[in-house]
C-alpha atoms as a PDB file:
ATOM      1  CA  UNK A   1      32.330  67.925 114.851  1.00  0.00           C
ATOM      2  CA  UNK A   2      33.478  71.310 116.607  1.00  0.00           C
ATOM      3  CA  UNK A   3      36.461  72.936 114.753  1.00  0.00           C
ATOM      4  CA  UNK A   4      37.840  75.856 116.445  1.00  0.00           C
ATOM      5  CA  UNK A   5      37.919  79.081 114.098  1.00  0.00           C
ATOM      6  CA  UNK A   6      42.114  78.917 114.371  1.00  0.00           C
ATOM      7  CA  UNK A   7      42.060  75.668 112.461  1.00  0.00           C
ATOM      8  CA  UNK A   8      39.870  76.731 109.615  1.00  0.00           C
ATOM      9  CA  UNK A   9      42.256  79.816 109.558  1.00  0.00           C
ATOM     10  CA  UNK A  10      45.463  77.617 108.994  1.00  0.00           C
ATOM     11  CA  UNK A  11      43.723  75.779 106.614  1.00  0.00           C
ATOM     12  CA  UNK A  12      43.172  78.500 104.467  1.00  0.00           C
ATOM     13  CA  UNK A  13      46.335  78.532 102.383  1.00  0.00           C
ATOM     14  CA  UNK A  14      45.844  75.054 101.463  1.00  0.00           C
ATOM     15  CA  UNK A  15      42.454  76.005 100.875  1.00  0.00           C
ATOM     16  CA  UNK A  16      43.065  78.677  98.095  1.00  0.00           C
ATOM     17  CA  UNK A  17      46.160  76.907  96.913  1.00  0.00           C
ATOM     18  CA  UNK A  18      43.217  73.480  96.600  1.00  0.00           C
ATOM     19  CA  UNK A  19      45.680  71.336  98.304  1.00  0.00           C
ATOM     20  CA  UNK A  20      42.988  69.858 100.910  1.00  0.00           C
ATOM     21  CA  UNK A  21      41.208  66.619 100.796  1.00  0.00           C
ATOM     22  CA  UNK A  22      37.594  67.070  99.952  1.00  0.00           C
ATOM     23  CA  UNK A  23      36.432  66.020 103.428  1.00  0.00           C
ATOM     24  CA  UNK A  24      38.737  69.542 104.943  1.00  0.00           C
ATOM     25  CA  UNK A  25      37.941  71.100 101.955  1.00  0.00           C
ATOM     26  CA  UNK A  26      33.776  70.761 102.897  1.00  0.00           C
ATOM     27  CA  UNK A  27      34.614  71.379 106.178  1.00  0.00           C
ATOM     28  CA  UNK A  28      36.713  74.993 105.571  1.00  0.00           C
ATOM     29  CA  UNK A  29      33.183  75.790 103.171  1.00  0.00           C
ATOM     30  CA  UNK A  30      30.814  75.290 105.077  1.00  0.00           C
ATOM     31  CA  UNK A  31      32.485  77.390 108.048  1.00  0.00           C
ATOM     32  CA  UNK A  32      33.187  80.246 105.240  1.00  0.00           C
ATOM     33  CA  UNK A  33      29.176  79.802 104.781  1.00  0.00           C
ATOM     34  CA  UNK A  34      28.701  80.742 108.417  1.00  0.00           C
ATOM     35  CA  UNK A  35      31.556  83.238 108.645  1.00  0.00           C
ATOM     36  CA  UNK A  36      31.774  86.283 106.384  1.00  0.00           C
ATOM     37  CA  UNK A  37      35.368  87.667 107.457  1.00  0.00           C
ATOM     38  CA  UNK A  38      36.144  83.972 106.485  1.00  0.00           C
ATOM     39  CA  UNK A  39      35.002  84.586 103.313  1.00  0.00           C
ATOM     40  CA  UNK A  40      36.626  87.684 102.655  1.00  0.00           C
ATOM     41  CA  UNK A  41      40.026  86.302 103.746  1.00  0.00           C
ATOM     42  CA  UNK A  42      39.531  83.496 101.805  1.00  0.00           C
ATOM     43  CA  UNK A  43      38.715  85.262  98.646  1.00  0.00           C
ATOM     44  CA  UNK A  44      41.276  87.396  98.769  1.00  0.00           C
ATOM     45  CA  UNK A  45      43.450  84.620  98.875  1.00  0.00           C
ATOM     46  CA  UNK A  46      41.835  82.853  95.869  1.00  0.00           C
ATOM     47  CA  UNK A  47      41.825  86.317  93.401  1.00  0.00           C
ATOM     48  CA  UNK A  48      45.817  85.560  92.614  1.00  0.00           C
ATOM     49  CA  UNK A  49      46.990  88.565  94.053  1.00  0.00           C
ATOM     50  CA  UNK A  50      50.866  88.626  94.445  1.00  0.00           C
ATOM     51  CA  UNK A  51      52.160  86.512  97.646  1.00  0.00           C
ATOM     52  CA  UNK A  52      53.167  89.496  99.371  1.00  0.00           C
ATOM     53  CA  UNK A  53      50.412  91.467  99.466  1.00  0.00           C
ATOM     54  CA  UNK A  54      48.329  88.299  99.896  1.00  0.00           C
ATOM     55  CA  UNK A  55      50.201  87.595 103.394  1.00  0.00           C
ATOM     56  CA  UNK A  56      50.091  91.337 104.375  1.00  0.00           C
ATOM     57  CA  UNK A  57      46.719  91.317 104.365  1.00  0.00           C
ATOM     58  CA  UNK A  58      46.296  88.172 105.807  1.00  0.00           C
ATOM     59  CA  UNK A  59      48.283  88.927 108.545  1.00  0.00           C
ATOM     60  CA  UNK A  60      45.971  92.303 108.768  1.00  0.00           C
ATOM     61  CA  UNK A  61      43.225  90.104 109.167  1.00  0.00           C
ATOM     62  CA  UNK A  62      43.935  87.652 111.152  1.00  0.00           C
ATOM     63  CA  UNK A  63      44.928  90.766 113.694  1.00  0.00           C
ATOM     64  CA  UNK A  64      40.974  91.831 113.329  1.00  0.00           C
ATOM     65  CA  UNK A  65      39.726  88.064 113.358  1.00  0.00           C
ATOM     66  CA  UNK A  66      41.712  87.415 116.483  1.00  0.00           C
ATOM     67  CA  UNK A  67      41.644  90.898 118.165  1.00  0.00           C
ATOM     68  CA  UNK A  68      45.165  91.047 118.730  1.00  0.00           C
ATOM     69  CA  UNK A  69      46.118  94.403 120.197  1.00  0.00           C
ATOM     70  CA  UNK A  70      48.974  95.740 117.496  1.00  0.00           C
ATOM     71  CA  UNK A  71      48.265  97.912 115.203  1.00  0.00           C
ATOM     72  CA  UNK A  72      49.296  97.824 111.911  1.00  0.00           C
ATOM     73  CA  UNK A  73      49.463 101.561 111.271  1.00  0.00           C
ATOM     74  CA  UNK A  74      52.838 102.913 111.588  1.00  0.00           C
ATOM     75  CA  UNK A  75      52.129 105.850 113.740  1.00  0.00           C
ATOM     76  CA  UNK A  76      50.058 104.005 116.304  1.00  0.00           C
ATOM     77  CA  UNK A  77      52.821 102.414 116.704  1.00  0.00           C
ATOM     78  CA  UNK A  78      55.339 104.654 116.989  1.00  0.00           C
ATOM     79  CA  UNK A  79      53.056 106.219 119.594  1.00  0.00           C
ATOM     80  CA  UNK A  80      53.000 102.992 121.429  1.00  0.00           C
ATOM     81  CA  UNK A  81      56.305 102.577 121.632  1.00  0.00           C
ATOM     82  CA  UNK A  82      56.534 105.815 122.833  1.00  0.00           C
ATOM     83  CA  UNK A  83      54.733 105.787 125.539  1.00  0.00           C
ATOM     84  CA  UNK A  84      56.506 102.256 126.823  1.00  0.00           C
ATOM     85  CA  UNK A  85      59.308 104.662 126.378  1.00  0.00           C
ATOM     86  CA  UNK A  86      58.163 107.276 128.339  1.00  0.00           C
ATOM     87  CA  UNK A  87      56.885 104.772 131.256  1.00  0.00           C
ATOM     88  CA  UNK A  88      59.989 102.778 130.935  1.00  0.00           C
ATOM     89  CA  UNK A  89      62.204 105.887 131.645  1.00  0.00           C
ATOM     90  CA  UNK A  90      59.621 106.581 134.647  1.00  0.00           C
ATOM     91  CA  UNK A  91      59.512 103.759 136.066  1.00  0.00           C
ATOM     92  CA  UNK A  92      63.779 103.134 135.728  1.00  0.00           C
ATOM     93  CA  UNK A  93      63.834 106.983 137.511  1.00  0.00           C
ATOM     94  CA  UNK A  94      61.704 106.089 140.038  1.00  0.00           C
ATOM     95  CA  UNK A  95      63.300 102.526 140.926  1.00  0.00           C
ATOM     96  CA  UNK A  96      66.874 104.012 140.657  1.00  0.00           C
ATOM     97  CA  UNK A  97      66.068 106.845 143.112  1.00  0.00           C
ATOM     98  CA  UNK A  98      64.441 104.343 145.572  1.00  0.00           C
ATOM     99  CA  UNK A  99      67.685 101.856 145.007  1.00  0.00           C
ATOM    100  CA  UNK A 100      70.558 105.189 145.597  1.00  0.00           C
ATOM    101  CA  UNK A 101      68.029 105.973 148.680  1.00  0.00           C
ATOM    102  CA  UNK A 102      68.123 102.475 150.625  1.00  0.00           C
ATOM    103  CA  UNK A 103      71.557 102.396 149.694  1.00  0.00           C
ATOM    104  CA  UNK A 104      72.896 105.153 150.774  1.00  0.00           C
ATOM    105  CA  UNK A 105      70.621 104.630 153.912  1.00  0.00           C
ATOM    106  CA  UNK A 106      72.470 101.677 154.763  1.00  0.00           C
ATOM    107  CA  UNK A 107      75.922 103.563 155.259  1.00  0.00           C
ATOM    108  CA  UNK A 108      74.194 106.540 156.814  1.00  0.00           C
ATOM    109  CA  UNK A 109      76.119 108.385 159.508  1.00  0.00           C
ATOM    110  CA  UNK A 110      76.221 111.318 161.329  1.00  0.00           C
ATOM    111  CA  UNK A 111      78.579 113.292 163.979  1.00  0.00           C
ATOM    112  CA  UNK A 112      78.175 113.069 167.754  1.00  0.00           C
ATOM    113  CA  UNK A 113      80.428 115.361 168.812  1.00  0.00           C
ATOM    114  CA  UNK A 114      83.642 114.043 168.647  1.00  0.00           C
ATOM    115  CA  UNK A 115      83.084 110.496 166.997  1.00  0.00           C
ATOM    116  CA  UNK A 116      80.889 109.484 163.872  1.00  0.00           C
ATOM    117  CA  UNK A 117      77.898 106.890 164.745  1.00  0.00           C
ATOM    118  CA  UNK A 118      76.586 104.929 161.829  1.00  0.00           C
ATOM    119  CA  UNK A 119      73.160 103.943 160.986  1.00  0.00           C
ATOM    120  CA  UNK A 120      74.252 100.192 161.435  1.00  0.00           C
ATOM    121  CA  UNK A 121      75.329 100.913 165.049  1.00  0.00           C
ATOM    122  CA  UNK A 122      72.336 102.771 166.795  1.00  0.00           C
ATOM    123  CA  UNK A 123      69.488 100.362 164.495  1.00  0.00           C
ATOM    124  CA  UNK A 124      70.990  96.880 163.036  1.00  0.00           C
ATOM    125  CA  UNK A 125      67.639  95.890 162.380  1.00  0.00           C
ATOM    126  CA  UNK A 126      66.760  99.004 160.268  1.00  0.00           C
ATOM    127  CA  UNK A 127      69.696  98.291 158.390  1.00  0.00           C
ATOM    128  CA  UNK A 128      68.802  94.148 158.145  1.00  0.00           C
ATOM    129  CA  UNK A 129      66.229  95.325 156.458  1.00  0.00           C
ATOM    130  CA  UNK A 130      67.299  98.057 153.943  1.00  0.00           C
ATOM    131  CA  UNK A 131      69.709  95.678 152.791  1.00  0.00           C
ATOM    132  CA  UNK A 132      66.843  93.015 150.895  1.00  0.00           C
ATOM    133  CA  UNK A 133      65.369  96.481 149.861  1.00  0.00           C
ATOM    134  CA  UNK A 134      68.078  97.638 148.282  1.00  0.00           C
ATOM    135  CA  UNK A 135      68.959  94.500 146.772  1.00  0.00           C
ATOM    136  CA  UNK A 136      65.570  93.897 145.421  1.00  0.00           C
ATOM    137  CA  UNK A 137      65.629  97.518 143.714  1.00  0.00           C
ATOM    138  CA  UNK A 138      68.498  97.260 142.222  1.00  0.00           C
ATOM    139  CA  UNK A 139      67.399  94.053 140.910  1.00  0.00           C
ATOM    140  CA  UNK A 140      64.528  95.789 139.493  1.00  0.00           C
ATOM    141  CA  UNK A 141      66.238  98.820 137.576  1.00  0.00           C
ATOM    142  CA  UNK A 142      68.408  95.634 135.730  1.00  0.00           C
ATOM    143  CA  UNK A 143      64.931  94.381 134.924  1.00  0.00           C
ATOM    144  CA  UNK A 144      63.203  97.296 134.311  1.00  0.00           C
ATOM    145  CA  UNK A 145      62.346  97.400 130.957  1.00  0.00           C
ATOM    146  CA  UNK A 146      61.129  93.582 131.185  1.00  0.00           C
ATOM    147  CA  UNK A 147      58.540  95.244 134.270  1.00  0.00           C
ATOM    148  CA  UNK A 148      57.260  97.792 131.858  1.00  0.00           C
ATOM    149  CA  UNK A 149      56.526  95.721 128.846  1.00  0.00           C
ATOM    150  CA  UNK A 150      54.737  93.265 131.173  1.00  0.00           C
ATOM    151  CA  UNK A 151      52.576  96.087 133.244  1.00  0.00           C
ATOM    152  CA  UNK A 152      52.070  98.036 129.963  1.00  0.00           C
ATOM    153  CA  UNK A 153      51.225  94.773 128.689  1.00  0.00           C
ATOM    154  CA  UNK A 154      48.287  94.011 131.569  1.00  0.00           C
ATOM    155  CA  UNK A 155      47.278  97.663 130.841  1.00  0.00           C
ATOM    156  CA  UNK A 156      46.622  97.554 127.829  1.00  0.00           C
ATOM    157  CA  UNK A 157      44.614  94.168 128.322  1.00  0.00           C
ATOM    158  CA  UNK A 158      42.624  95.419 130.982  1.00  0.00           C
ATOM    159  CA  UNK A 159      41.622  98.277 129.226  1.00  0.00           C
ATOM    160  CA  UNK A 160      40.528  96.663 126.340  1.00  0.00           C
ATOM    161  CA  UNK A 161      38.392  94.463 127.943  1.00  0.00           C
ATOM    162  CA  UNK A 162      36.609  97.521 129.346  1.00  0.00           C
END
């Protein structure tokens, strides 16, 4: 029978707390036989340390056993979230500049000697299009901090893959 590692790690609990049938309970040994992060994770959950400390670290490793990508020291992530910060505010300057820009393109006008042409006169089409433009951007800045977190997101996955 193929058990996936996440099932051996939710049995766990039970399995220091010897709440599982001796069929799961063989089954949980003899993947902590092949695993040795298993059995450190396990073991530290058998020693009767407090709860609290117990789950910290659990949670710590299950980060490592699972690779997740947040780190669990408090200045890597304050540095993080810094930098989504710092891209968010980028990204929001550079969206709300393009968003005043098609906006303000649409109601462009200028002098012709003695009467004022607008951009909507001399190219309707130009204008058809800003409009979706501008639309869209604005859009955008609303969303903008949902944008970051996902591209920071696919950043951060694509460079750890690397």
């Amino acid at each position: 029978m193929n058990v996936e590692r996440e099932v051996i790690l939710d049995l766990l609990p039970l399995y220091a707390a010897g709440e599982l049938s001796p069929q799961s309970r063989q089954l949980v040994e003899d993947h902590l036989a092949k695993d040795a992060s298993l059995r450190r994770l396990a073991a530290s959950l058998t020693k009767g340390e407090t709860v609290d400390l117990g789950l910290q670290q659990l949670d710590r490793e299950l980060d490592n056993l699972l690779e997740l990508n947040s780190p669990s020291d408090p200045q890597q992530l304050e540095k993080r979230s810094f930098s989504r910060a710092r891209l968010l505010s980028s990204v929001r300057s550079a969206l709300i500049g393009g968003a005043i820009f098609a906006t303000l393109a649409i109601f462009l006008f200028w002098f012709d000697g003695n009467s004022v042409t607008f951009l909507a006169q001399g190219f309707p089409q130009l204008v058809r299009s800003l409009m979706p433009v501008a639309v869209v951007l604005w859009v955008s800045v609303l969303f903008s901090e949902l944008i970051v977190n996902i591209v920071a997101d696919l950043l951060s996955g694509s460079s750890k893959n690397k």
